[in-house]
Protein backbone atom coordinates (compact mmCIF):
# COMPACT_ATOMS: atom_id res chain seq x y z
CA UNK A 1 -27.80 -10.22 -44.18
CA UNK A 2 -30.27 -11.67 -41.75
CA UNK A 3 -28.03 -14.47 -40.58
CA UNK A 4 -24.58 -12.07 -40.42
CA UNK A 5 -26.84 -10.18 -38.02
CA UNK A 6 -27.75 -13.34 -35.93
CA UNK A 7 -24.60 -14.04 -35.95
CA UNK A 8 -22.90 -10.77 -34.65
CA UNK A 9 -25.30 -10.61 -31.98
CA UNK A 10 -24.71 -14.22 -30.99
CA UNK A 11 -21.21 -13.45 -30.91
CA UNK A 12 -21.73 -9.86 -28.64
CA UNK A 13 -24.24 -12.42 -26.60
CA UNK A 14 -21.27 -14.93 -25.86
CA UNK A 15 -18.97 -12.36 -25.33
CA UNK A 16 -20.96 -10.39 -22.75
CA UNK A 17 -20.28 -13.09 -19.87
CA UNK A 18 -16.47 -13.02 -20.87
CA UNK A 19 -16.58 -9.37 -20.24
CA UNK A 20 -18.05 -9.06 -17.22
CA UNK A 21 -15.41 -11.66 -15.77
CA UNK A 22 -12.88 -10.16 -17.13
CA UNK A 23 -14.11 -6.68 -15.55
CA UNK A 24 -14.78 -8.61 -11.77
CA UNK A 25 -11.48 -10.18 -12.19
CA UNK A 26 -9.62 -6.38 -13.06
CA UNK A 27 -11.63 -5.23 -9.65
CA UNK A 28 -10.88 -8.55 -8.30
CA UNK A 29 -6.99 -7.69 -8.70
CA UNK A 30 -7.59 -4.17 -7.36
CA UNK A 31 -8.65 -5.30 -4.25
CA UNK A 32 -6.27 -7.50 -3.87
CA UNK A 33 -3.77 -4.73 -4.56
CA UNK A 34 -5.24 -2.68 -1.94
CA UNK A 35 -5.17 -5.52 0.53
CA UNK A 36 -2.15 -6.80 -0.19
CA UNK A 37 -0.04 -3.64 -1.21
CA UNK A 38 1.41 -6.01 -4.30
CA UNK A 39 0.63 -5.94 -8.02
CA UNK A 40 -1.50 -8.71 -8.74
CA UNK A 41 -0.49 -9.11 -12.20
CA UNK A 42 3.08 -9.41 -11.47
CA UNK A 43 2.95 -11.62 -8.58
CA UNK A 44 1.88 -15.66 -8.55
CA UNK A 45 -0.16 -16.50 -5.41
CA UNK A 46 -0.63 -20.72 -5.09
CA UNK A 47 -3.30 -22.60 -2.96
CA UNK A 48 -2.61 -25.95 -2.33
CA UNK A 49 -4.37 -28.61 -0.66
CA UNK A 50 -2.70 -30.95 1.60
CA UNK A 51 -3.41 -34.39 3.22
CA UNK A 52 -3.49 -31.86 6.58
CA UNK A 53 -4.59 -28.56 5.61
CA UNK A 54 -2.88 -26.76 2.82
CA UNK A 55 -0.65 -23.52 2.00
CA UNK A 56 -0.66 -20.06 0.56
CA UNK A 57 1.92 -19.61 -1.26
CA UNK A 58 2.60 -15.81 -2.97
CA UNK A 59 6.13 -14.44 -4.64
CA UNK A 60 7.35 -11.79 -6.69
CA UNK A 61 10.70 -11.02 -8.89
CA UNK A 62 12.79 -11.69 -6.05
CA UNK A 63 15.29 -8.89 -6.90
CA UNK A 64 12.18 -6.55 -5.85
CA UNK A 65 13.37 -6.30 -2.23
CA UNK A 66 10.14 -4.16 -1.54
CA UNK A 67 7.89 -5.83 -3.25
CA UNK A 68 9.16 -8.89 -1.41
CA UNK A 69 9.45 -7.22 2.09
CA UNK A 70 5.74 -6.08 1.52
CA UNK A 71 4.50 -9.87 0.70
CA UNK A 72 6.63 -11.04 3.61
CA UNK A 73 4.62 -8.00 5.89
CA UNK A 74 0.89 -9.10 4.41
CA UNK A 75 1.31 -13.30 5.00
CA UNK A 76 2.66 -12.24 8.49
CA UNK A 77 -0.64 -10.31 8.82
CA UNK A 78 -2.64 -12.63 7.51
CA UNK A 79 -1.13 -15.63 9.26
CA UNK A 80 -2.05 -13.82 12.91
CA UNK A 81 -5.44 -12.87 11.80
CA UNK A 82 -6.50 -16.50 10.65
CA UNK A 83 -4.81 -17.97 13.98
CA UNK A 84 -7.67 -15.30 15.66
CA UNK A 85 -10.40 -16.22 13.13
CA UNK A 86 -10.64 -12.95 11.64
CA UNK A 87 -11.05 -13.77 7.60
CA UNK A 88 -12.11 -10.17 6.85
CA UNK A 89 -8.89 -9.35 4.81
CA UNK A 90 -10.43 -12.52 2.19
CA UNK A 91 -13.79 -11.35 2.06
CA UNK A 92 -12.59 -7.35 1.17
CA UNK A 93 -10.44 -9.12 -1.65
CA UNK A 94 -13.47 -11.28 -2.86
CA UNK A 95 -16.26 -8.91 -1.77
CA UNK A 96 -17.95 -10.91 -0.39
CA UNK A 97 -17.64 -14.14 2.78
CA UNK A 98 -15.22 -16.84 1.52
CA UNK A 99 -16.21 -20.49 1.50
CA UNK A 100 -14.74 -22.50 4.60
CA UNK A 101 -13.85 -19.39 6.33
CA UNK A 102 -16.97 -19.66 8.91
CA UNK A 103 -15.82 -23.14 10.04
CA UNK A 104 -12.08 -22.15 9.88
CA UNK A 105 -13.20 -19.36 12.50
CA UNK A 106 -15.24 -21.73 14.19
CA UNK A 107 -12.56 -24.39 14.49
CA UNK A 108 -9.25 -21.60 15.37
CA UNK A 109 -7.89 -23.18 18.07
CA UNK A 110 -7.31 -26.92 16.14
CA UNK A 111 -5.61 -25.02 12.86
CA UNK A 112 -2.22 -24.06 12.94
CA UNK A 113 -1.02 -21.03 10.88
CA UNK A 114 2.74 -20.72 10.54
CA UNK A 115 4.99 -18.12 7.63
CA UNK A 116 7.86 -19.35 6.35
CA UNK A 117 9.89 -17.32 3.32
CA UNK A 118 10.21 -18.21 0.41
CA UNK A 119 12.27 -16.47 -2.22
CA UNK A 120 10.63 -13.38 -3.68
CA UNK A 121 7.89 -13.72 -1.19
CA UNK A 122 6.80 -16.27 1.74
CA UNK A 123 3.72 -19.04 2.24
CA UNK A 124 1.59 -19.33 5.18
CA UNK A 125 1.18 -23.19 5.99
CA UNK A 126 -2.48 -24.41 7.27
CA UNK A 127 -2.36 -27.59 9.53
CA UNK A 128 -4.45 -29.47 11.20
CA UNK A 129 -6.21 -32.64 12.23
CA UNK A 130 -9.20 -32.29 12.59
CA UNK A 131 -10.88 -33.57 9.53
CA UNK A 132 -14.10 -31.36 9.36
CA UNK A 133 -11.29 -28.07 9.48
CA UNK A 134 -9.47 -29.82 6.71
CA UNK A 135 -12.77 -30.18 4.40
CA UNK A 136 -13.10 -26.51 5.07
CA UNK A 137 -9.42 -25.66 4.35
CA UNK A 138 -9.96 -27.46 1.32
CA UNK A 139 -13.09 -25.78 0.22
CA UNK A 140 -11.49 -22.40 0.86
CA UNK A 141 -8.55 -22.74 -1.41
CA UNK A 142 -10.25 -24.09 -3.56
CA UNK A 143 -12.54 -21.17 -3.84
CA UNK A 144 -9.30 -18.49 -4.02
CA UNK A 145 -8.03 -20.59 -6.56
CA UNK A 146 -10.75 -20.53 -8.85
CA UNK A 147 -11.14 -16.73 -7.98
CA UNK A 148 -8.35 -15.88 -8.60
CA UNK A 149 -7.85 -17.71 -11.74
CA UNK A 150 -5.07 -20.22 -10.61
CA UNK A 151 -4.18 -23.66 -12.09
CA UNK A 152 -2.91 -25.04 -8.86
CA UNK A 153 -3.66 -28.69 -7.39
């Protein structure tokens, strides 16, 4: 009896942590849906790092013409706000400041930010060459990655 009762609360203990990801994840998504003005859960967003900065990749079902044109309308808005160092539209999604973003602001004018579509959505390609912007580029996909629970590279 004693040890079934250990036991259920060990188990209630280890699941605790589990739920309150999966709860900041959920509000995580919401967020993101807000920002973004696409489901989360039925889209794929990438982050990939690159020898000279990296990409963000997001797509839908691309017989959702909407759905697309709206992904298409965010990395175009995202794309002109980086160039201009304003990473506010990452830290509503993540509640919070993003990791790399400060020295991405700081460093603007050597990162490039170009869309290009994609089917079902688009990707915003980061370059550069400067190699302390490229640590940071790194360190901020790395960061939505993890975030937002994404196998990438």
């Amino acid at each position: 009896m004693v040890l079934t009762r250990c036991l259920a609360l060990a188990m209630l203990a280890a699941a605790a942590p589990l739920a309150a990801q999966d709860s900041s994840f959920q509000v995580l998504q919401q967020r993101g849906h807000a920002a973004m003005g696409v489901d989360q859960y039925t889209s794929q967003h990438h982050f990939d790092a690159l020898a000279d900065g990296g990409r963000i990749v997001l797509q839908r079902d691309s017989t959702d013409s909407a759905g697309v044109a709206t992904i298409r309308a965010h990395l175009r808005h995202i794309t002109a706000a980086f160039a201009h160092g304003d990473f506010a539209l990452p830290g509503f999604v993540h509640a919070r400041e993003v990791p790399g973003t400060r020295v991405m602001a700081a460093r603007r004018a050597a990162i490039r930010y170009e869309f290009h579509p994609l089917p079902g959505g688009g990707e915003v390609r980061i370059t550069t060459r400067d190699s302390v912007a490229v640590a940071a580029i790194h360190q901020f996909l790395t960061f939505q990655r993890s975030d937002h629970h994404v196998g990438d590279r």
